[in-house]
C-alpha atoms as a PDB file:
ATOM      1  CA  UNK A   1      16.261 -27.480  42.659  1.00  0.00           C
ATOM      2  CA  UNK A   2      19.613 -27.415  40.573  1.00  0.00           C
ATOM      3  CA  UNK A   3      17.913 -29.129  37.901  1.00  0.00           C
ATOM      4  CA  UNK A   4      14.893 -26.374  37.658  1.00  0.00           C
ATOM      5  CA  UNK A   5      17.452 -23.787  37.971  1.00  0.00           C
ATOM      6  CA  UNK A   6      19.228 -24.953  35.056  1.00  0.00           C
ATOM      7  CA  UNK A   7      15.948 -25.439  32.712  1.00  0.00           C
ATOM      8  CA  UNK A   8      14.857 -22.218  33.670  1.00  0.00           C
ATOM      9  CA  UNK A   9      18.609 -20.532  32.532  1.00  0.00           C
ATOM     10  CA  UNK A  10      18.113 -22.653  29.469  1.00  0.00           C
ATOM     11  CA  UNK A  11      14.549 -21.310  28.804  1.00  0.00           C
ATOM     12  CA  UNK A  12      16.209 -17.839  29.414  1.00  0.00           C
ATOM     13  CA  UNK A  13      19.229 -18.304  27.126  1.00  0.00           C
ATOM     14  CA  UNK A  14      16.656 -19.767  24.076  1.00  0.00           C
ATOM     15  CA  UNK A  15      14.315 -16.787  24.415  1.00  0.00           C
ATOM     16  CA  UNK A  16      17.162 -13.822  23.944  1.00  0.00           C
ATOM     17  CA  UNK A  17      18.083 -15.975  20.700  1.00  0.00           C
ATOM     18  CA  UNK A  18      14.996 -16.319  19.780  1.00  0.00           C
ATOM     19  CA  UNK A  19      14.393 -12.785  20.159  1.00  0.00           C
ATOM     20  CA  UNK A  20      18.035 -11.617  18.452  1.00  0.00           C
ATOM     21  CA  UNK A  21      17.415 -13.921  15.341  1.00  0.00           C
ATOM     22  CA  UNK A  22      16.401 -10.736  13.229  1.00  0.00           C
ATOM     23  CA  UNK A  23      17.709  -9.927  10.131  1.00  0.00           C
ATOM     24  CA  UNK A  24      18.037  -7.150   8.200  1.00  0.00           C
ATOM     25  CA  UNK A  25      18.085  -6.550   4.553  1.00  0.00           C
ATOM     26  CA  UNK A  26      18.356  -3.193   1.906  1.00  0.00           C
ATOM     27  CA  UNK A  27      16.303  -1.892  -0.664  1.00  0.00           C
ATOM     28  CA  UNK A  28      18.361  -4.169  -3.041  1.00  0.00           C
ATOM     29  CA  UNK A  29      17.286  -7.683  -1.028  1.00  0.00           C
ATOM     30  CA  UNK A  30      21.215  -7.509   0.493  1.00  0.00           C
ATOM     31  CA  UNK A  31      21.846  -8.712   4.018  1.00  0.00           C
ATOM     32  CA  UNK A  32      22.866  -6.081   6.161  1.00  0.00           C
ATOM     33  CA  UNK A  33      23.741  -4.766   9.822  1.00  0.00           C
ATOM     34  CA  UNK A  34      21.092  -3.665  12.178  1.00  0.00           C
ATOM     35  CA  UNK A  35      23.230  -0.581  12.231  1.00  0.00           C
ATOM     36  CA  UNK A  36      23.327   0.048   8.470  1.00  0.00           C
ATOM     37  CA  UNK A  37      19.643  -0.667   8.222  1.00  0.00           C
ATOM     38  CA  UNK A  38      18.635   2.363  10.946  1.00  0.00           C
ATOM     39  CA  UNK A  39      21.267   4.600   8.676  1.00  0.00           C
ATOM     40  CA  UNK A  40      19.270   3.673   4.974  1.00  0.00           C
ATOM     41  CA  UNK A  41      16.056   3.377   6.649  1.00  0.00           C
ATOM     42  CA  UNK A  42      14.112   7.113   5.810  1.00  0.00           C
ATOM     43  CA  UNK A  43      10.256   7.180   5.887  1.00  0.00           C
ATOM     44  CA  UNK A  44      10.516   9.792   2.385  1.00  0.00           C
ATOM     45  CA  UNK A  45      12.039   7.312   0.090  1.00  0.00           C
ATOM     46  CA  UNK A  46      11.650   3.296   1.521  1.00  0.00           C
ATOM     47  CA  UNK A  47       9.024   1.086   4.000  1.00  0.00           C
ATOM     48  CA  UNK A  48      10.598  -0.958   6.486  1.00  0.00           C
ATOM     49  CA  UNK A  49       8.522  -4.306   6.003  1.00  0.00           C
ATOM     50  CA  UNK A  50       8.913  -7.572   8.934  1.00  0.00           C
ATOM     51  CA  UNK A  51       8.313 -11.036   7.596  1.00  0.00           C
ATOM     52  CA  UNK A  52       8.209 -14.230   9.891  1.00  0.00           C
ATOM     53  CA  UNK A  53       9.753 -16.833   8.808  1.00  0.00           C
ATOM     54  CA  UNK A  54       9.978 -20.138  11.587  1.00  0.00           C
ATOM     55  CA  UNK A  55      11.973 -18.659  13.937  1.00  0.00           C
ATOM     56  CA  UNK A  56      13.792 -15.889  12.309  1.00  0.00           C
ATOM     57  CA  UNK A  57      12.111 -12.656  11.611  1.00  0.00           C
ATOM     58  CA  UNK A  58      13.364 -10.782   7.997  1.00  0.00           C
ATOM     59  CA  UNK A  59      12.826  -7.214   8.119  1.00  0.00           C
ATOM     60  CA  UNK A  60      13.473  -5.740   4.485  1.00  0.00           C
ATOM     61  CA  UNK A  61      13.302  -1.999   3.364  1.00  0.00           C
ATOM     62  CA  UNK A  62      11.022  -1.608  -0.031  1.00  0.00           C
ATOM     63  CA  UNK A  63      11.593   1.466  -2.180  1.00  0.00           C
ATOM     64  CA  UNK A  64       8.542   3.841  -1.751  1.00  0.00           C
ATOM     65  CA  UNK A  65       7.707   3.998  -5.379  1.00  0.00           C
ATOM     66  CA  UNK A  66       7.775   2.252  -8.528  1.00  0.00           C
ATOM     67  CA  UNK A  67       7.218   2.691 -11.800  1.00  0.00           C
ATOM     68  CA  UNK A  68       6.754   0.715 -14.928  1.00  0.00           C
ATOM     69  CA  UNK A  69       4.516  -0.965 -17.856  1.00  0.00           C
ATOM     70  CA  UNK A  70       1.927  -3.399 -17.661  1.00  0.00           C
ATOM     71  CA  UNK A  71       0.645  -5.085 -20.619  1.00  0.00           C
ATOM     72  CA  UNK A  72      -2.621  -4.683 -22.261  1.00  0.00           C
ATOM     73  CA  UNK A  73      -3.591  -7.921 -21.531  1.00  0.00           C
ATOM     74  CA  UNK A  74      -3.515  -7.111 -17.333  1.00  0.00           C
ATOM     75  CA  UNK A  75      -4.623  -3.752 -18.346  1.00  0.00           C
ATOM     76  CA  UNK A  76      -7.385  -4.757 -20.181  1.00  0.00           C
ATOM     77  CA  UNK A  77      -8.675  -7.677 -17.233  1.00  0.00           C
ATOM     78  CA  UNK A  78      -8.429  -4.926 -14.775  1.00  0.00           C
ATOM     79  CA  UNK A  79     -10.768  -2.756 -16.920  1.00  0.00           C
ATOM     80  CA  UNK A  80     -13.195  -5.426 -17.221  1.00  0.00           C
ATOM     81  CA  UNK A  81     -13.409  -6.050 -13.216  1.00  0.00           C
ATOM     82  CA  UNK A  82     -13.941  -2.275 -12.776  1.00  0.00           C
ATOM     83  CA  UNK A  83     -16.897  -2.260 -14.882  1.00  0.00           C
ATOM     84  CA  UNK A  84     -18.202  -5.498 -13.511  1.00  0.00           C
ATOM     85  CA  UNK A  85     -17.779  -4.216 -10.000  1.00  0.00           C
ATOM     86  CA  UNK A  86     -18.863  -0.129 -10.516  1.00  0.00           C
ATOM     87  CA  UNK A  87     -21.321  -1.500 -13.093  1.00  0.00           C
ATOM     88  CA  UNK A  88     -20.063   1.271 -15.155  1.00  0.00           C
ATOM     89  CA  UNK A  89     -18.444   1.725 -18.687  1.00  0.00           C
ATOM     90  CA  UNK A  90     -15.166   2.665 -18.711  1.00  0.00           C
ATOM     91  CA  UNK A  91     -13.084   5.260 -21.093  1.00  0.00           C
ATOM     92  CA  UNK A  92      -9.965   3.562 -22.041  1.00  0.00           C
ATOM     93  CA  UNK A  93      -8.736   6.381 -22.897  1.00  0.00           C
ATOM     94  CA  UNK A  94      -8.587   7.735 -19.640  1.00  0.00           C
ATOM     95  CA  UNK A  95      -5.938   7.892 -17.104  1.00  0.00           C
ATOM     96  CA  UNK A  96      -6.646   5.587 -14.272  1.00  0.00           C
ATOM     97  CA  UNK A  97      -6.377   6.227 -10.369  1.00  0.00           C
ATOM     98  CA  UNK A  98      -6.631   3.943  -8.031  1.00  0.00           C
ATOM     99  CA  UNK A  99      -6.463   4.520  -4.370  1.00  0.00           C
ATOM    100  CA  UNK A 100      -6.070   1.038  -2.315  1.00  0.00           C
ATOM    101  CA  UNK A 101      -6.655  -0.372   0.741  1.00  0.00           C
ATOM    102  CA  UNK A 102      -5.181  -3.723   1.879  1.00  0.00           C
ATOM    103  CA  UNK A 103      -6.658  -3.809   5.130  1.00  0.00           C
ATOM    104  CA  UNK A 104      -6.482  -3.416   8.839  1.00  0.00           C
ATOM    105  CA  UNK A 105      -3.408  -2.189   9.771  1.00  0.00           C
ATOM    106  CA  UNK A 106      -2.107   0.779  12.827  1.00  0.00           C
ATOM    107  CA  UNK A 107      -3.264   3.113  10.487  1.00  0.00           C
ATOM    108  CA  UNK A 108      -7.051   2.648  10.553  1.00  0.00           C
ATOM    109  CA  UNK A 109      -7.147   0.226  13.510  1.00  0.00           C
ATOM    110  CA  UNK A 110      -8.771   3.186  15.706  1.00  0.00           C
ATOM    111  CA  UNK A 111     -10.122   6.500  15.643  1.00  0.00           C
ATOM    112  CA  UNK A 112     -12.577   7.703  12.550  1.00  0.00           C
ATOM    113  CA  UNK A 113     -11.499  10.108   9.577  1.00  0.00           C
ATOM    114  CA  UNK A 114     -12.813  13.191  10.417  1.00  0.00           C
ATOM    115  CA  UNK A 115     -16.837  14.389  10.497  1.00  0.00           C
ATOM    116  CA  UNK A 116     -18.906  14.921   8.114  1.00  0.00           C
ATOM    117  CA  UNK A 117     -17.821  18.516   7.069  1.00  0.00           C
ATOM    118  CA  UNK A 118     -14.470  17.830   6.840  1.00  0.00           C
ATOM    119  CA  UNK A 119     -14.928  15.361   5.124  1.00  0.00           C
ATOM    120  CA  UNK A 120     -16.834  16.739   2.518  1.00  0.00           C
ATOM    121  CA  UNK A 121     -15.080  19.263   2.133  1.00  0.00           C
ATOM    122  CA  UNK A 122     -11.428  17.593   1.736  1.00  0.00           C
ATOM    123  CA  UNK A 123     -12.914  15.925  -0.699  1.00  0.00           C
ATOM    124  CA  UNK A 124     -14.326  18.275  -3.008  1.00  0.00           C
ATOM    125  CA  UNK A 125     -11.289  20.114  -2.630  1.00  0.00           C
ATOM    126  CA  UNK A 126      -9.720  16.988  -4.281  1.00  0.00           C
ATOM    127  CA  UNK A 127     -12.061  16.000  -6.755  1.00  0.00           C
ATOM    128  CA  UNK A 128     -11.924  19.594  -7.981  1.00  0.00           C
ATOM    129  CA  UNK A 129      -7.749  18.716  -8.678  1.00  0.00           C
ATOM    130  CA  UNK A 130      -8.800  15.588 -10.458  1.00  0.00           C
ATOM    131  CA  UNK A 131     -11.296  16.793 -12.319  1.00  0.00           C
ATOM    132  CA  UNK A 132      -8.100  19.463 -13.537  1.00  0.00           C
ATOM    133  CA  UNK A 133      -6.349  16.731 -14.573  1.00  0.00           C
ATOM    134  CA  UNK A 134      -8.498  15.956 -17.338  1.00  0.00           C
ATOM    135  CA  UNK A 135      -8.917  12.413 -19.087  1.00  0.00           C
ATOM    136  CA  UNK A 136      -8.633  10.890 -15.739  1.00  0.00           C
ATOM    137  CA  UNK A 137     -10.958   8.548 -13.471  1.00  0.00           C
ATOM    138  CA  UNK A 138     -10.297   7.597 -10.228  1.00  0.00           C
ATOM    139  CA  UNK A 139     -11.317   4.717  -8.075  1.00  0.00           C
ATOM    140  CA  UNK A 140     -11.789   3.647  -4.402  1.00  0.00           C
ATOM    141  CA  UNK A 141     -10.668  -0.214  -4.322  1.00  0.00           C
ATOM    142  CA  UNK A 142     -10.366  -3.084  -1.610  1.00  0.00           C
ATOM    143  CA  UNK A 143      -8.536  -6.211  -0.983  1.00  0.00           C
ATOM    144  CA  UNK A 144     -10.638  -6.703   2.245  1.00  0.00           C
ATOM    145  CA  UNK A 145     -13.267  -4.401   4.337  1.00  0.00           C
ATOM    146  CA  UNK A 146     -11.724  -5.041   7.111  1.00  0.00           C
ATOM    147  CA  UNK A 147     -10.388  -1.522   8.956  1.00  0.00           C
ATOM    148  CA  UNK A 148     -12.188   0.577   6.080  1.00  0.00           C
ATOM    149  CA  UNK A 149     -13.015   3.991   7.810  1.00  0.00           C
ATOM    150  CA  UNK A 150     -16.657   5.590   8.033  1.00  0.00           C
ATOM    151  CA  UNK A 151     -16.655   7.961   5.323  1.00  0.00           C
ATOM    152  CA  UNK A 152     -20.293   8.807   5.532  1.00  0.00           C
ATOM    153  CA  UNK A 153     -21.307   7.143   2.107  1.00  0.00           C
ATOM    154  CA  UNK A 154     -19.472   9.896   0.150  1.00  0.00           C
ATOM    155  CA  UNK A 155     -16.633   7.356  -1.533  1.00  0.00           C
ATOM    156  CA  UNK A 156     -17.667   4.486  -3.441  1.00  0.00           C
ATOM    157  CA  UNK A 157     -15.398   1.347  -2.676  1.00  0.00           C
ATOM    158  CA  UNK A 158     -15.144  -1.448  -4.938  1.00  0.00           C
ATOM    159  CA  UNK A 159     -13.741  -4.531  -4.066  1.00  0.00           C
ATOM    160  CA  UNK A 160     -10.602  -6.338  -6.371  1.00  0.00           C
ATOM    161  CA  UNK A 161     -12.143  -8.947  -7.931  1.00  0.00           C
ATOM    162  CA  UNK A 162      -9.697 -11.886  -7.802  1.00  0.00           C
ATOM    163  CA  UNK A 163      -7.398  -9.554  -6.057  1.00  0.00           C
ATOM    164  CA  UNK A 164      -5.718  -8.584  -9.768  1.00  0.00           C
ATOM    165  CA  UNK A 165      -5.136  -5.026  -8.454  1.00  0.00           C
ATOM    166  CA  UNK A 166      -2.748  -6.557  -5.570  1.00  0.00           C
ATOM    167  CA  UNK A 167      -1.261  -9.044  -7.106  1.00  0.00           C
ATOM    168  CA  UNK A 168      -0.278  -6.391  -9.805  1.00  0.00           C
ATOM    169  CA  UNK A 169       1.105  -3.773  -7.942  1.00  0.00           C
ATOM    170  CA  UNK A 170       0.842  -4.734  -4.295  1.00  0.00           C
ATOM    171  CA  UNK A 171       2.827  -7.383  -3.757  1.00  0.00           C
ATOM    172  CA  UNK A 172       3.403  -6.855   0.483  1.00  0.00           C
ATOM    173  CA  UNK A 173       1.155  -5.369   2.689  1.00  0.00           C
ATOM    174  CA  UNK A 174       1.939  -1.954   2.596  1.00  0.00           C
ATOM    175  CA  UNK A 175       0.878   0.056   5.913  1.00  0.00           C
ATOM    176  CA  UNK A 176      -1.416   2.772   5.559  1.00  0.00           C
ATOM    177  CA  UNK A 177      -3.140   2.647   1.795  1.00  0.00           C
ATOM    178  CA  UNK A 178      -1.281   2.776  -1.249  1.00  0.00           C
ATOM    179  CA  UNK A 179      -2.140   4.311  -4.900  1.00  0.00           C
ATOM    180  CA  UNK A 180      -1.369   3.345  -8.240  1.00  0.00           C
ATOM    181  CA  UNK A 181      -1.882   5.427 -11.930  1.00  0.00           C
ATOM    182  CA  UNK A 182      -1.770   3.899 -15.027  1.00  0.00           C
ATOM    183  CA  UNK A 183      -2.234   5.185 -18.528  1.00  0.00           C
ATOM    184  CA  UNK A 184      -3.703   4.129 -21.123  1.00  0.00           C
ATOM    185  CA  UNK A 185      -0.758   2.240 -22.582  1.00  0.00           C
ATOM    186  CA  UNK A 186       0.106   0.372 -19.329  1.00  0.00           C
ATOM    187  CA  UNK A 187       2.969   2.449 -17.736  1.00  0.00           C
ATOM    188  CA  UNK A 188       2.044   3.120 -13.917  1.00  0.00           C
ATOM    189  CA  UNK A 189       3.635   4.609 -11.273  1.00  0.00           C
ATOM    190  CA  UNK A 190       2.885   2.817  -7.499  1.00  0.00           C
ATOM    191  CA  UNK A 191       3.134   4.409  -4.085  1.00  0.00           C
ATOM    192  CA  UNK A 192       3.637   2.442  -0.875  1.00  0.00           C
ATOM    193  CA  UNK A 193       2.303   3.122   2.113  1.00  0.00           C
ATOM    194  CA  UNK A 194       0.466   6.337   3.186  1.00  0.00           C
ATOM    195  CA  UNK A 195       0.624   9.365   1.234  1.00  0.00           C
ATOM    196  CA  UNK A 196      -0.533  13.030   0.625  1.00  0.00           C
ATOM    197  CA  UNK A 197      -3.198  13.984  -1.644  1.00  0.00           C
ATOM    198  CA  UNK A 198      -1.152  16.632  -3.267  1.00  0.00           C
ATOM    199  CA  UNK A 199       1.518  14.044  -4.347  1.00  0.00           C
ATOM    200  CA  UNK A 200      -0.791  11.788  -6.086  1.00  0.00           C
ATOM    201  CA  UNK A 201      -1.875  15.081  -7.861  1.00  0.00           C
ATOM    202  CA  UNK A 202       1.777  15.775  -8.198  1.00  0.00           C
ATOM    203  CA  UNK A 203       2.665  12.411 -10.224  1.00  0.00           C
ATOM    204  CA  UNK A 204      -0.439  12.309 -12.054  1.00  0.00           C
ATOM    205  CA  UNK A 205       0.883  15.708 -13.792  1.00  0.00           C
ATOM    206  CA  UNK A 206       3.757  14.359 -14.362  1.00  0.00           C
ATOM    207  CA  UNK A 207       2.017  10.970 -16.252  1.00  0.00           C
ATOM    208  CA  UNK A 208       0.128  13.478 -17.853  1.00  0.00           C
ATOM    209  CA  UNK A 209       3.007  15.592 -19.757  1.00  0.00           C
END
């Protein structure tokens, strides 16, 4: 009876470690408190992002945004998979959107995205902004199906061939959809996570000028 009593302590003791062996890190990939994590942690400007790793679990904070260049070589092999996959030709000229989904995550794991109406007309409201914009196309793309929302056949989705897109600019699994624009000579700007229609609009302006 001692003996049981002692294993089951044990068991006890090993599954509070196991459960405190979290930690934390800042935008900048620096160790931190849990305490100074809650403080810098803000939904507006970074993602708080959990990775397990054996028995320790590494949750990071990622900046909500970044911006850069690509070069024409990516730019031009993610080109060529659009028009393989929309079987379209594709302006190179043009500004590109692209609105991604990674997968199933608490975002689109229940629930639907509205009716029909509403969805209609939320989205001619914003394809009426994009087509504003000028010189810009915009694209619905995939990493998996999975946790894709009924959207009544009035969005065409492509899928990323050889998951370029992700690999690119969506290095994590970013909760909730993400977008990226990029111009014609390979500087982007990336959102993580889930966002508003009107800031998309917002940055593509600002690409634009």
């Amino acid at each position: 009876m001692k003996n049981l009593l002692c294993l089951v302590i044990l068991l006890l003791v090993a599954t509070v470690s196991s459960a405190q062996d979290i930690h934390f890190y800042d935008v900048h990939g620096k160790k931190i408190s849990k305490e100074q994590f809650e403080k810098q942690r803000d939904s507006r400007v970074n993602l708080a992002l959990s990775f397990q790793k054996g028995k320790t679990t590494e949750t990071r904070l990622f900046l909500r945004s970044k911006t850069g260049f690509i070069s024409q070589e990516v730019l031009n092999k993610i080109i060529s998979n659009l028009q393989t996959v929309t079987g379209k030709s594709i302006d190179r000229s043009e500004m590109m959107i692209i609105n991604y989904h990674q997968g199933k995550d608490r975002c689109n794991s229940s629930g639907g995205g509205g009716t029909f109406q509403e969805m209609k007309a939320a989205l001619a409201k914003y394809r009426s902004q994009i087509g504003r914009l000028g010189q810009t196309s915009e694209y619905n793309m995939y990493a998996t199906k999975e946790g894709l929302k009924e959207n009544y056949g009035l969005v065409e989705r492509y899928p990323d061939l050889d998951l370029l897109v992700e690999k690119t600019f969506f290095k994590y699994k970013y909760p909730c959809s993400s977008f990226v624009i990029i111009k014609p000579d390979g500087e982007y700007y990336a959102y993580y996570g889930e966002y508003m229609q009107e800031h998309l609009i917002k940055q593509a302006k600002i690409l634009l000028k």
